[in-house]
C-alpha atoms as a PDB file:
ATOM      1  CA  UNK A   1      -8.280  52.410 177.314  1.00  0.00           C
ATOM      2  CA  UNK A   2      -5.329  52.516 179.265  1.00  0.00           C
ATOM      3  CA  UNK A   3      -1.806  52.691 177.720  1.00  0.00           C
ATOM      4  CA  UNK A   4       1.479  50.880 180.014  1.00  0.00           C
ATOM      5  CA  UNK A   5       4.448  52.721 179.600  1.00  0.00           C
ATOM      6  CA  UNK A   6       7.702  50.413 181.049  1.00  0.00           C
ATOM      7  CA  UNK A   7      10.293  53.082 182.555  1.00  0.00           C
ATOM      8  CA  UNK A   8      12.745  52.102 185.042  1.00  0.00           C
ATOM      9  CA  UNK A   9      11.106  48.750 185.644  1.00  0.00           C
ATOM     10  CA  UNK A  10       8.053  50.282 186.470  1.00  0.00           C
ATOM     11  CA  UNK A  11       4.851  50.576 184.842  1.00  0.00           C
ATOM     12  CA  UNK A  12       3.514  53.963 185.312  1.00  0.00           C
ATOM     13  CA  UNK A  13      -0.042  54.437 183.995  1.00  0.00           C
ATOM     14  CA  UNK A  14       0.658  58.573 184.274  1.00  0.00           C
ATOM     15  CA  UNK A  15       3.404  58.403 181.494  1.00  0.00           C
ATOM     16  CA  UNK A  16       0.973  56.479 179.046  1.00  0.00           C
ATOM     17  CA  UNK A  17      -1.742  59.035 179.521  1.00  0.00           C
ATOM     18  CA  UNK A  18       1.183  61.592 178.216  1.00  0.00           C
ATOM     19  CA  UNK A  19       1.868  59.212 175.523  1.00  0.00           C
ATOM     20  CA  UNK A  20      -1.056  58.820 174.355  1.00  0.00           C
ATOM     21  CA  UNK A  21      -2.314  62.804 174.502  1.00  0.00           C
ATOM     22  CA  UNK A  22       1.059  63.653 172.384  1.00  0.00           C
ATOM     23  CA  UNK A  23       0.314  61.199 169.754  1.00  0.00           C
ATOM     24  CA  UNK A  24      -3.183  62.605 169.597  1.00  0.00           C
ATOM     25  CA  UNK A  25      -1.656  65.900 168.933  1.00  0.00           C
ATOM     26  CA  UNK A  26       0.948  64.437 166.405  1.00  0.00           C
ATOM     27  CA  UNK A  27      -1.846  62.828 164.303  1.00  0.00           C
ATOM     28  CA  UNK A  28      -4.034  65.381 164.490  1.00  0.00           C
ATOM     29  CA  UNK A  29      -1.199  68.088 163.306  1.00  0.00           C
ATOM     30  CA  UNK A  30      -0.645  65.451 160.140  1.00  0.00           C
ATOM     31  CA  UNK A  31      -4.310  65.509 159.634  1.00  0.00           C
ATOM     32  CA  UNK A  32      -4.693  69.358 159.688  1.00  0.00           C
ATOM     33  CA  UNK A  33      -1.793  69.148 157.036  1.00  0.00           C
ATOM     34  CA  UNK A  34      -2.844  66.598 154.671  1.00  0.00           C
ATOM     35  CA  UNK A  35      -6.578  68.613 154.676  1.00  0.00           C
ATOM     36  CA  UNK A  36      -4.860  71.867 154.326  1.00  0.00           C
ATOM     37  CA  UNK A  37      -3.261  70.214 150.646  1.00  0.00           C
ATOM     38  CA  UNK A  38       0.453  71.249 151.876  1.00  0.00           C
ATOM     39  CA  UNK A  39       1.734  67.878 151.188  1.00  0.00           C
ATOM     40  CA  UNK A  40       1.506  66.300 147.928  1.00  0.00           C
ATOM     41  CA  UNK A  41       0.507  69.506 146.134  1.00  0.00           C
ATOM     42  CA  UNK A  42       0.941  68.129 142.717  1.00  0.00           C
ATOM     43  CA  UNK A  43      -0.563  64.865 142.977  1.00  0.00           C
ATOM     44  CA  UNK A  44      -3.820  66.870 143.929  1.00  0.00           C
ATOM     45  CA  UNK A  45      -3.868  69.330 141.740  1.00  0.00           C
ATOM     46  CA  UNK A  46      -7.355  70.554 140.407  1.00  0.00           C
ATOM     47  CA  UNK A  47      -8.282  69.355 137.094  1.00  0.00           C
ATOM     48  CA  UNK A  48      -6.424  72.072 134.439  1.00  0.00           C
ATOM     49  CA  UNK A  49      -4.303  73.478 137.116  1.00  0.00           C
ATOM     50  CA  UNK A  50      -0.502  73.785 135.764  1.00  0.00           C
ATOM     51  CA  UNK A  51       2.264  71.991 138.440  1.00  0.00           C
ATOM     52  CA  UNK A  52       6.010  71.662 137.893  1.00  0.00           C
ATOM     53  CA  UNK A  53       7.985  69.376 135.510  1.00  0.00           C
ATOM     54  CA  UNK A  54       7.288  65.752 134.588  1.00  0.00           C
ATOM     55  CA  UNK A  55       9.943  62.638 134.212  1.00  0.00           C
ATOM     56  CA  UNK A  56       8.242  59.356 133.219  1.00  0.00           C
ATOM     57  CA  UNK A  57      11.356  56.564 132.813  1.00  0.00           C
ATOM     58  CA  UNK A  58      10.669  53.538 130.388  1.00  0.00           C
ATOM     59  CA  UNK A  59      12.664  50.868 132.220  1.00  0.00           C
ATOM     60  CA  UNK A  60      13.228  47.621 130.787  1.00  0.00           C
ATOM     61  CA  UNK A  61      13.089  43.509 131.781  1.00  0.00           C
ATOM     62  CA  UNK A  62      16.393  43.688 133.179  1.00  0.00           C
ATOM     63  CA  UNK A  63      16.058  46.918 135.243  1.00  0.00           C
ATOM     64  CA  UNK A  64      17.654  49.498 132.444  1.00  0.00           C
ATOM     65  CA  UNK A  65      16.483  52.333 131.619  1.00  0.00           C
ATOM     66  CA  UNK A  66      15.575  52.624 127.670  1.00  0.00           C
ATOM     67  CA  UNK A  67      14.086  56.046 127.576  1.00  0.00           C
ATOM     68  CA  UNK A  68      13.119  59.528 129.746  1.00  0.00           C
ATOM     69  CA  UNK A  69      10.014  61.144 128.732  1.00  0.00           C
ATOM     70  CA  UNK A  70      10.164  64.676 130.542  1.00  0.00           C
ATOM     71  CA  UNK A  71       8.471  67.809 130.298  1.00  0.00           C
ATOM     72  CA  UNK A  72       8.702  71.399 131.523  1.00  0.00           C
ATOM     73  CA  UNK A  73       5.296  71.536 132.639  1.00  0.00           C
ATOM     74  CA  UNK A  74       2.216  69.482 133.096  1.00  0.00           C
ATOM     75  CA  UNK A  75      -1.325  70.350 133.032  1.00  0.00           C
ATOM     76  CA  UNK A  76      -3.661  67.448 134.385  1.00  0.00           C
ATOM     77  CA  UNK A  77      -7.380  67.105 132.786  1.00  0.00           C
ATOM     78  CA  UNK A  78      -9.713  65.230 134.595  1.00  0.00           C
ATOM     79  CA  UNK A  79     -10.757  61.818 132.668  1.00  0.00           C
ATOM     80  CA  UNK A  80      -8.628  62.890 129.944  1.00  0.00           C
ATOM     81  CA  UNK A  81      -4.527  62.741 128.814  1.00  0.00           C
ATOM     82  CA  UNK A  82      -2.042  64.704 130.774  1.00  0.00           C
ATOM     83  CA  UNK A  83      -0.810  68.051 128.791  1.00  0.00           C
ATOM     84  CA  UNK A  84       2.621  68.473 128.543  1.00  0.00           C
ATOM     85  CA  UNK A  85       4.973  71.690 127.559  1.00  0.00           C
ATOM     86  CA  UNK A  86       8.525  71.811 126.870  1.00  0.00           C
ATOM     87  CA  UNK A  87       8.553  67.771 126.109  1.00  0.00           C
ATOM     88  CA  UNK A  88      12.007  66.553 125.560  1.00  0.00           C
ATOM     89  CA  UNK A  89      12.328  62.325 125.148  1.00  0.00           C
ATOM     90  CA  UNK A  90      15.843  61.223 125.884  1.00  0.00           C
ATOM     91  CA  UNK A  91      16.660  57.058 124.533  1.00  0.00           C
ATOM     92  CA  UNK A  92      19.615  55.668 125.967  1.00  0.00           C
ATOM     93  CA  UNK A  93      22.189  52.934 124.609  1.00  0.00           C
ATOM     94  CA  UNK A  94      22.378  49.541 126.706  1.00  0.00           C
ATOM     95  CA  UNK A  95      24.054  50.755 129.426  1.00  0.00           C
ATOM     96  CA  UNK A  96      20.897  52.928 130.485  1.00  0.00           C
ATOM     97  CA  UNK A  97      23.073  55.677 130.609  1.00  0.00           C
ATOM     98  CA  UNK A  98      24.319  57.319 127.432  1.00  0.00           C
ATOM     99  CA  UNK A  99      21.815  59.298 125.093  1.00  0.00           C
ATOM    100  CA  UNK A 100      21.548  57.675 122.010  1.00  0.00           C
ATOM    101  CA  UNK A 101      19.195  59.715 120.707  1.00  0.00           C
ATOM    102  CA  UNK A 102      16.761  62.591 121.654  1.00  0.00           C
ATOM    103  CA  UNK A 103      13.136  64.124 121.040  1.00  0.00           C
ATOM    104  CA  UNK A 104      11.835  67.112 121.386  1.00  0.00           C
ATOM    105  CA  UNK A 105       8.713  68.926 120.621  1.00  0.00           C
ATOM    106  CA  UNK A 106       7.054  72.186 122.007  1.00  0.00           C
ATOM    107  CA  UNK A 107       4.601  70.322 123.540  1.00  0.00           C
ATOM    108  CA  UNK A 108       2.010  66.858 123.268  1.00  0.00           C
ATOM    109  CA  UNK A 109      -0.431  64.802 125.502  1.00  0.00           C
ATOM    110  CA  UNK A 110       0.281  61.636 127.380  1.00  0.00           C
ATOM    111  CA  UNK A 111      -1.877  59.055 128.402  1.00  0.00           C
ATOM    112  CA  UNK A 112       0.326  57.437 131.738  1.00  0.00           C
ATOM    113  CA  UNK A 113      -1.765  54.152 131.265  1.00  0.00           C
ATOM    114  CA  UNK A 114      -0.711  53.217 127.818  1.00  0.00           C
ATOM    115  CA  UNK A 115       2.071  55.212 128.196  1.00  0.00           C
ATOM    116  CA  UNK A 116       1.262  56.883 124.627  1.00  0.00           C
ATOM    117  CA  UNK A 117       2.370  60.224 123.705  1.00  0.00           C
ATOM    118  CA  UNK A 118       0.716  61.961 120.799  1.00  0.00           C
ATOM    119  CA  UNK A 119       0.619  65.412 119.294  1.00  0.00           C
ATOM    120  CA  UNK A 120      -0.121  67.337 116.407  1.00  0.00           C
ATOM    121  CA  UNK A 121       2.561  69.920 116.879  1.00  0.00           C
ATOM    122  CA  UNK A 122       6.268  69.558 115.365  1.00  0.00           C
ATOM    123  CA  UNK A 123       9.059  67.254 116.741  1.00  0.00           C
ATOM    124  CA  UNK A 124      12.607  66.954 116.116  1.00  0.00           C
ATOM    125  CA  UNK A 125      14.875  63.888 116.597  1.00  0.00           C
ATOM    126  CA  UNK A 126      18.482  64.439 116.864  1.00  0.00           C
ATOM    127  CA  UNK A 127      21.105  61.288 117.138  1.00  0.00           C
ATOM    128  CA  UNK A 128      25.023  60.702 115.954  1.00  0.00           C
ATOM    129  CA  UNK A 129      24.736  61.538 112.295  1.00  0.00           C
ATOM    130  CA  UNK A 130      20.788  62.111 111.758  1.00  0.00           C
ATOM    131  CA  UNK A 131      18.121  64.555 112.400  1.00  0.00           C
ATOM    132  CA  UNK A 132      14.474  63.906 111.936  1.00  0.00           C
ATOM    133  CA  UNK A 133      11.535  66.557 111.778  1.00  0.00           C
ATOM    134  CA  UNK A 134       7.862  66.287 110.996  1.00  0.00           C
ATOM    135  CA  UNK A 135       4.388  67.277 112.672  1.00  0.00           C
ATOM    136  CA  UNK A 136       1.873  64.828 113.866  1.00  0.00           C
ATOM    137  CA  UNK A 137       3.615  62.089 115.704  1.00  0.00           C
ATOM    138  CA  UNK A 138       2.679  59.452 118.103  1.00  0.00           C
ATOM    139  CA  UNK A 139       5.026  57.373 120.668  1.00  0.00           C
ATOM    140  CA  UNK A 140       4.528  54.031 122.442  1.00  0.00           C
ATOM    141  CA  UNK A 141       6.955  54.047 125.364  1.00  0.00           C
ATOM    142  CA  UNK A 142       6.815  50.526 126.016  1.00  0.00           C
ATOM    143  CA  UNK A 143       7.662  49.391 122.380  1.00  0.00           C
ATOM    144  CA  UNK A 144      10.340  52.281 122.080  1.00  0.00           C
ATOM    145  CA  UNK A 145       8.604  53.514 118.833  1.00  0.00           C
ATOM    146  CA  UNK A 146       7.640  56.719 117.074  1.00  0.00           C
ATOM    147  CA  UNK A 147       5.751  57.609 114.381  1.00  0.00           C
ATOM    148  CA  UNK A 148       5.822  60.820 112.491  1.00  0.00           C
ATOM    149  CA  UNK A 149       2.793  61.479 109.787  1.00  0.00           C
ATOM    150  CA  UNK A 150       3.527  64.619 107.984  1.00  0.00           C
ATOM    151  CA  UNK A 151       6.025  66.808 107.034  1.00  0.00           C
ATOM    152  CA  UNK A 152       9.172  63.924 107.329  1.00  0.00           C
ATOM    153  CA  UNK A 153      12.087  64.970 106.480  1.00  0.00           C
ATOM    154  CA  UNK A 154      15.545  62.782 107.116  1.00  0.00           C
ATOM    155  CA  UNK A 155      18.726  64.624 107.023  1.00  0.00           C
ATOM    156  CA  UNK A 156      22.169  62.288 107.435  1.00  0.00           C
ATOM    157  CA  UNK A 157      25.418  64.252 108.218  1.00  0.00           C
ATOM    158  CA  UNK A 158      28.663  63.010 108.051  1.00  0.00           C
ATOM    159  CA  UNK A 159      27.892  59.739 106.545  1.00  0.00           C
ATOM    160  CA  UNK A 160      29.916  58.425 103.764  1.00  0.00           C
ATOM    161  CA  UNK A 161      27.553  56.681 101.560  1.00  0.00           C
ATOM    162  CA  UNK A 162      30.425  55.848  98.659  1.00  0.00           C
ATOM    163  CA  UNK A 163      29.204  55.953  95.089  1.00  0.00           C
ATOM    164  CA  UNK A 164      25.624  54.288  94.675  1.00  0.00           C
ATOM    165  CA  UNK A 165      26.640  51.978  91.403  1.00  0.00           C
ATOM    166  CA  UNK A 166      23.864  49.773  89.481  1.00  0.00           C
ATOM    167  CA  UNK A 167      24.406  46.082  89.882  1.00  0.00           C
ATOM    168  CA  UNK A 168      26.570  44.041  87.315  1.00  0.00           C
ATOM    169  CA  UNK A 169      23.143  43.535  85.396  1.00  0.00           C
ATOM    170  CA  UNK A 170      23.033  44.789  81.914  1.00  0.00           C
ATOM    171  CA  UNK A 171      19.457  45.886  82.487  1.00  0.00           C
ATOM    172  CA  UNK A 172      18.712  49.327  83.769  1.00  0.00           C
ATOM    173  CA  UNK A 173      16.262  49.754  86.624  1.00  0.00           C
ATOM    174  CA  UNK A 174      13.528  51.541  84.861  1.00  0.00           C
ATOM    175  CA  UNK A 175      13.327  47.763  82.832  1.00  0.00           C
ATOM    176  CA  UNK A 176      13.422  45.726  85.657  1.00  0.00           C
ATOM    177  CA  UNK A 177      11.553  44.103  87.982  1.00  0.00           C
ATOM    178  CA  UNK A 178      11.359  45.179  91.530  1.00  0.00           C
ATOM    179  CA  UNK A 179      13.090  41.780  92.480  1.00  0.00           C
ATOM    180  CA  UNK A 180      15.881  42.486  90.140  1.00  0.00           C
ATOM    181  CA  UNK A 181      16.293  46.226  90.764  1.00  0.00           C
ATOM    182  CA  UNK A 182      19.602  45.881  92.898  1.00  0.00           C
ATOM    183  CA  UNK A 183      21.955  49.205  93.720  1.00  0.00           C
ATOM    184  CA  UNK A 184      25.084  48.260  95.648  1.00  0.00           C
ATOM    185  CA  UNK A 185      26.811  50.122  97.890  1.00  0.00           C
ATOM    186  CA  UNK A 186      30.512  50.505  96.963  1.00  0.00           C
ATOM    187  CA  UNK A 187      33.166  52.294  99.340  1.00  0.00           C
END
């Protein structure tokens, strides 16, 4: 095969042998690389072996992003969850920007093609006014949810609940019915 290299109005088959033995060399130098595993270290990383942090964004229908699953450090397994340290789950308001709200948990496993995270250690969730804790929890990126199973305990700061009155009902609660058991809220 003989490669036409256009220089100066002329066609010079010389210069396209040139061509041609450089690119060899170029491709063969990317080759060497890509076998050696310099490239792309993490995305071939033997099964167990530990690589660097992880950031998995949970974007939304209208290109926003609702939440930021990261981790210090990941450890892959082969046919099996991804094991992450140091997790840390940020949710953002509407604008995609601001932290509503964040997780975090010493470590848990996530599955990348359900996006599911799930754990049996503890987790804490901190937002404007409220912190949750518990152990055992479970979180479905896609449907922005989390479930904690044991330990749950709700703590509200600074929130101004005003005096918790029974309704005008002369009946007390322990008498009635659920349906008619009514506390209102009074500032």
């Amino acid at each position: 095969m003989t490669v036409l290299w256009l220089a100066d109005n002329a066609i010079g088959p010389m210069r396209g042998r040139a061509v041609r033995r450089d690119l060899f060399r170029i491709g063969l130098t990317v080759w060497m690389l890509c076998l050696s595993g310099i490239p792309g270290r993490a995305q071939d990383a033997e099964p167990g072996e530990v690589a660097g942090g992880v950031r998995v964004p949970e974007i939304n229908d209208q290109g926003i992003m609702t939440s930021l699953l990261t981790g210090r450090e990941v450890r892959f397994r082969p046919r099996k969850p991804m094991e992450i340290t140091g997790l840390e789950i940020f949710f953002f308001e509407p604008d995609g920007v601001t932290v509503r709200m964040n997780a975090v948990s010493p470590g848990c496993y996530y599955d990348s093609i359900k996006g599911k995270a799930f754990s049996d250690k503890p987790i804490r969730i901190e937002g404007s006014g409220f912190v949750i804790t518990g152990t055992r929890y479970e979180y479905m990126a896609s449907e922005q949810t989390m479930e904690i199973f044991e330990d749950v305990k709700v703590e509200l700061k600074n929130v101004n609940l005003g005096d918790l009155t029974p309704s005008t009902s002369n009946d007390s609660p322990e008498d009635a019915s659920d349906d008619e058991a009514d506390l209102t809220l009074t500032p």
